[in-house]
C-alpha atoms as a PDB file:
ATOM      1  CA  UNK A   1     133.490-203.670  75.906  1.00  0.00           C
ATOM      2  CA  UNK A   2     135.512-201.083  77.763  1.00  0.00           C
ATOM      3  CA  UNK A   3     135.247-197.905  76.832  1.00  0.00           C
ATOM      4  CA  UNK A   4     132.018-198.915  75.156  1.00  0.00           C
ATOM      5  CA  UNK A   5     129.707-195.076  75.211  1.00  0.00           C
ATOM      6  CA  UNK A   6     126.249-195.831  76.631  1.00  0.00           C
ATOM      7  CA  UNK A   7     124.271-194.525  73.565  1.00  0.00           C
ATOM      8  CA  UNK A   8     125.971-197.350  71.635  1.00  0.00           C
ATOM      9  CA  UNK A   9     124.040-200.168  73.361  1.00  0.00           C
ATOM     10  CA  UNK A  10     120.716-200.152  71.317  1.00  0.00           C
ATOM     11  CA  UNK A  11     118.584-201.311  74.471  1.00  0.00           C
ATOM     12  CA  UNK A  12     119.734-198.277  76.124  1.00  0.00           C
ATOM     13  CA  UNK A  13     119.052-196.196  73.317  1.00  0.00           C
ATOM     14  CA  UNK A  14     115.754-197.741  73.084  1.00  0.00           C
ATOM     15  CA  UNK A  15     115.168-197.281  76.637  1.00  0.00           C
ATOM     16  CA  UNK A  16     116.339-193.084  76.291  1.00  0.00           C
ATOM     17  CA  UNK A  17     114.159-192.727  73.515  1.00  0.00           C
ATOM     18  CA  UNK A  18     110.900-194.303  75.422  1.00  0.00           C
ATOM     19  CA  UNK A  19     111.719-191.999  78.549  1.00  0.00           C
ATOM     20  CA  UNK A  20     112.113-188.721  75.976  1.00  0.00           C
ATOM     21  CA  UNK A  21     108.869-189.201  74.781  1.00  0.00           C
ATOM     22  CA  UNK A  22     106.962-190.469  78.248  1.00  0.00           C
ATOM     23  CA  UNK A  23     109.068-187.269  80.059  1.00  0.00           C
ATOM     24  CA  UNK A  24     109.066-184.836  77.076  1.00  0.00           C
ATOM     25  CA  UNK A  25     106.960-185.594  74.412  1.00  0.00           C
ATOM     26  CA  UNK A  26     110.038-185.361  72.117  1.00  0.00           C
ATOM     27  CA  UNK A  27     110.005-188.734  69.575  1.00  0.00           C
ATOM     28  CA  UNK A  28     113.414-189.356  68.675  1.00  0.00           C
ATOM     29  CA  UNK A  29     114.624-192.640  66.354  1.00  0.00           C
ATOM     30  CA  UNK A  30     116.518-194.607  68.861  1.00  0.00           C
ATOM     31  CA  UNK A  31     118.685-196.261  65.627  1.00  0.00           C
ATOM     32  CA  UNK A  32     119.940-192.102  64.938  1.00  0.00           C
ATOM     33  CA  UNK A  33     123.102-192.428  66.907  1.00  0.00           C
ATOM     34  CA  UNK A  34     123.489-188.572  66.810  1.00  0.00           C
ATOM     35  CA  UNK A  35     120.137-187.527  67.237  1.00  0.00           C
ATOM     36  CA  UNK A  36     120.193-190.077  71.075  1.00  0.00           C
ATOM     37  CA  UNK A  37     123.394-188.121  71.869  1.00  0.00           C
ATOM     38  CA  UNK A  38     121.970-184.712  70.673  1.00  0.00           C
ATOM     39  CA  UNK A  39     118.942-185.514  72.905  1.00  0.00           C
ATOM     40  CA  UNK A  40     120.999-186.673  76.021  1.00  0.00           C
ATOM     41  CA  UNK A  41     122.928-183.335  75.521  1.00  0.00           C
ATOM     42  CA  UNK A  42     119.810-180.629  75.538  1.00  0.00           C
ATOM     43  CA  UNK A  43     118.917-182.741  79.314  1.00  0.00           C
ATOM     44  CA  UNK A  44     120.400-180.682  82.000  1.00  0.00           C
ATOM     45  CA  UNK A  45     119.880-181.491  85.913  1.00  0.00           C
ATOM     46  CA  UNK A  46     119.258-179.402  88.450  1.00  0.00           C
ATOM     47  CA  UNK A  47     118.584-179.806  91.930  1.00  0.00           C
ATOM     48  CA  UNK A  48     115.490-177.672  92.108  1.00  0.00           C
ATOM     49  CA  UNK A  49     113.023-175.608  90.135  1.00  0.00           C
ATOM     50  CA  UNK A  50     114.761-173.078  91.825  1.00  0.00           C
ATOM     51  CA  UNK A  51     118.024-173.297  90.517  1.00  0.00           C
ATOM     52  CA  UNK A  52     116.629-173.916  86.887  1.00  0.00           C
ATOM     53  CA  UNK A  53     115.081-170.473  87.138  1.00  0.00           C
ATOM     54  CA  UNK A  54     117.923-168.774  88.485  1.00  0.00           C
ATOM     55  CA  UNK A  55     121.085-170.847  85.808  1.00  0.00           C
ATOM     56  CA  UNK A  56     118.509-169.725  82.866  1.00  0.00           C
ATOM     57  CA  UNK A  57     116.236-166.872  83.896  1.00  0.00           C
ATOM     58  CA  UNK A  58     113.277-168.371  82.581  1.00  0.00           C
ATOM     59  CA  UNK A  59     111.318-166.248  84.769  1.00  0.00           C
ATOM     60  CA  UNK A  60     112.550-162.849  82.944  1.00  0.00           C
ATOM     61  CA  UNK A  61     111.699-163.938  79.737  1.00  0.00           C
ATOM     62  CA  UNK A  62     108.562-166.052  80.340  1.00  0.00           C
ATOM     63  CA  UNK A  63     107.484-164.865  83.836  1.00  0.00           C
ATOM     64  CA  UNK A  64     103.748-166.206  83.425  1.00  0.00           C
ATOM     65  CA  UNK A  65     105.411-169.904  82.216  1.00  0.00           C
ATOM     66  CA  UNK A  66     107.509-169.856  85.421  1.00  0.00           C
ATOM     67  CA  UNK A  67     105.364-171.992  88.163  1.00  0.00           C
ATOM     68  CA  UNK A  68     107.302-175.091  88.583  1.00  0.00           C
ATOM     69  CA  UNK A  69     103.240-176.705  88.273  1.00  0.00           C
ATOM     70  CA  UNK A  70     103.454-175.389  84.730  1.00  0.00           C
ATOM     71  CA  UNK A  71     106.771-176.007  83.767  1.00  0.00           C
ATOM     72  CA  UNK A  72     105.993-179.840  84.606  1.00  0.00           C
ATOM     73  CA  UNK A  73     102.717-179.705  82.876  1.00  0.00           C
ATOM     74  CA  UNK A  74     104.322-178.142  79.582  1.00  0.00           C
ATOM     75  CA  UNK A  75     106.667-180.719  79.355  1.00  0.00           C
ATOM     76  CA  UNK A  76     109.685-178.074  79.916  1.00  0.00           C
ATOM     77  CA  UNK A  77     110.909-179.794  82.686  1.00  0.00           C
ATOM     78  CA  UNK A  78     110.626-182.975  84.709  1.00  0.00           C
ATOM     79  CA  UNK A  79     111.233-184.430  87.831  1.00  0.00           C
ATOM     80  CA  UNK A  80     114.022-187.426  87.387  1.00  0.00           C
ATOM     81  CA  UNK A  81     115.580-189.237  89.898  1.00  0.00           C
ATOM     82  CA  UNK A  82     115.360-186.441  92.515  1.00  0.00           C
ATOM     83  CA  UNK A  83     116.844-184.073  89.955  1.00  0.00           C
ATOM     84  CA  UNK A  84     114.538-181.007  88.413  1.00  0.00           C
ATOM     85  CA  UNK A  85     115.693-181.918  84.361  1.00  0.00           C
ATOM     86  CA  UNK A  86     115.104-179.461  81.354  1.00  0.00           C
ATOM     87  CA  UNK A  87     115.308-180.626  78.090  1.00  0.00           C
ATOM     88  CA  UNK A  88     116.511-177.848  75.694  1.00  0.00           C
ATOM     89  CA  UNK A  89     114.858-177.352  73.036  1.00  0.00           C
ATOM     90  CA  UNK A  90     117.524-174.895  71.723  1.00  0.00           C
ATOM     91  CA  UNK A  91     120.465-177.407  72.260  1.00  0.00           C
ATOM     92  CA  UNK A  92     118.590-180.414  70.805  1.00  0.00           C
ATOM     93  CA  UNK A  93     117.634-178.351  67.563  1.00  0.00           C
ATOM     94  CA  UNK A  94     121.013-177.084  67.461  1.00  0.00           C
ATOM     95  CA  UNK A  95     120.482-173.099  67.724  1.00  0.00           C
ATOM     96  CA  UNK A  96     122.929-171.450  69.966  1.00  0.00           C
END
């Protein structure tokens, strides 16, 4: 098993796919290898909503969506382990 990538344990996958859709409303098929690993790749940490504004400028483009209250509520991002996560919806559809 060394070596072995997390995403190819099904239980794990199963158990990313059920926190995507509690966290993020996004429904992903936990057997879709690539679609767990596109999914686990659009999640980036940061340590505050703070920093999330200031990496993407979220605020300059959307600066009434910019609260962290409704950035939670919306789904954007999430609180996770002491870490403010955003799931892109840019990197998990693939647009650059």
């Amino acid at each position: 098993m060394q070596g072995l990538m997390i995403y190819e344990i099904p239980l794990f996958r199963l158990g990313f796919a059920t926190i995507l859709k509690t966290e993020f409303g996004v429904d992903i098929d936990y057997t879709d290898r690539d679609a767990v690993l596109r999914a686990a790749n659009a999640l980036i940490p940061y340590e505050s909503a703070e920093a999330f504004l200031l990496d993407t400028e979220w605020d300059k483009d959307n600066p009434e969506c910019s609260s962290e209250e409704y950035l939670i509520e919306h789904r954007i991002c999430r609180w996770i382990d002491g870490k403010f996560v955003y799931f892109s919806n840019l990197l998990w559809e693939g647009i650059s």
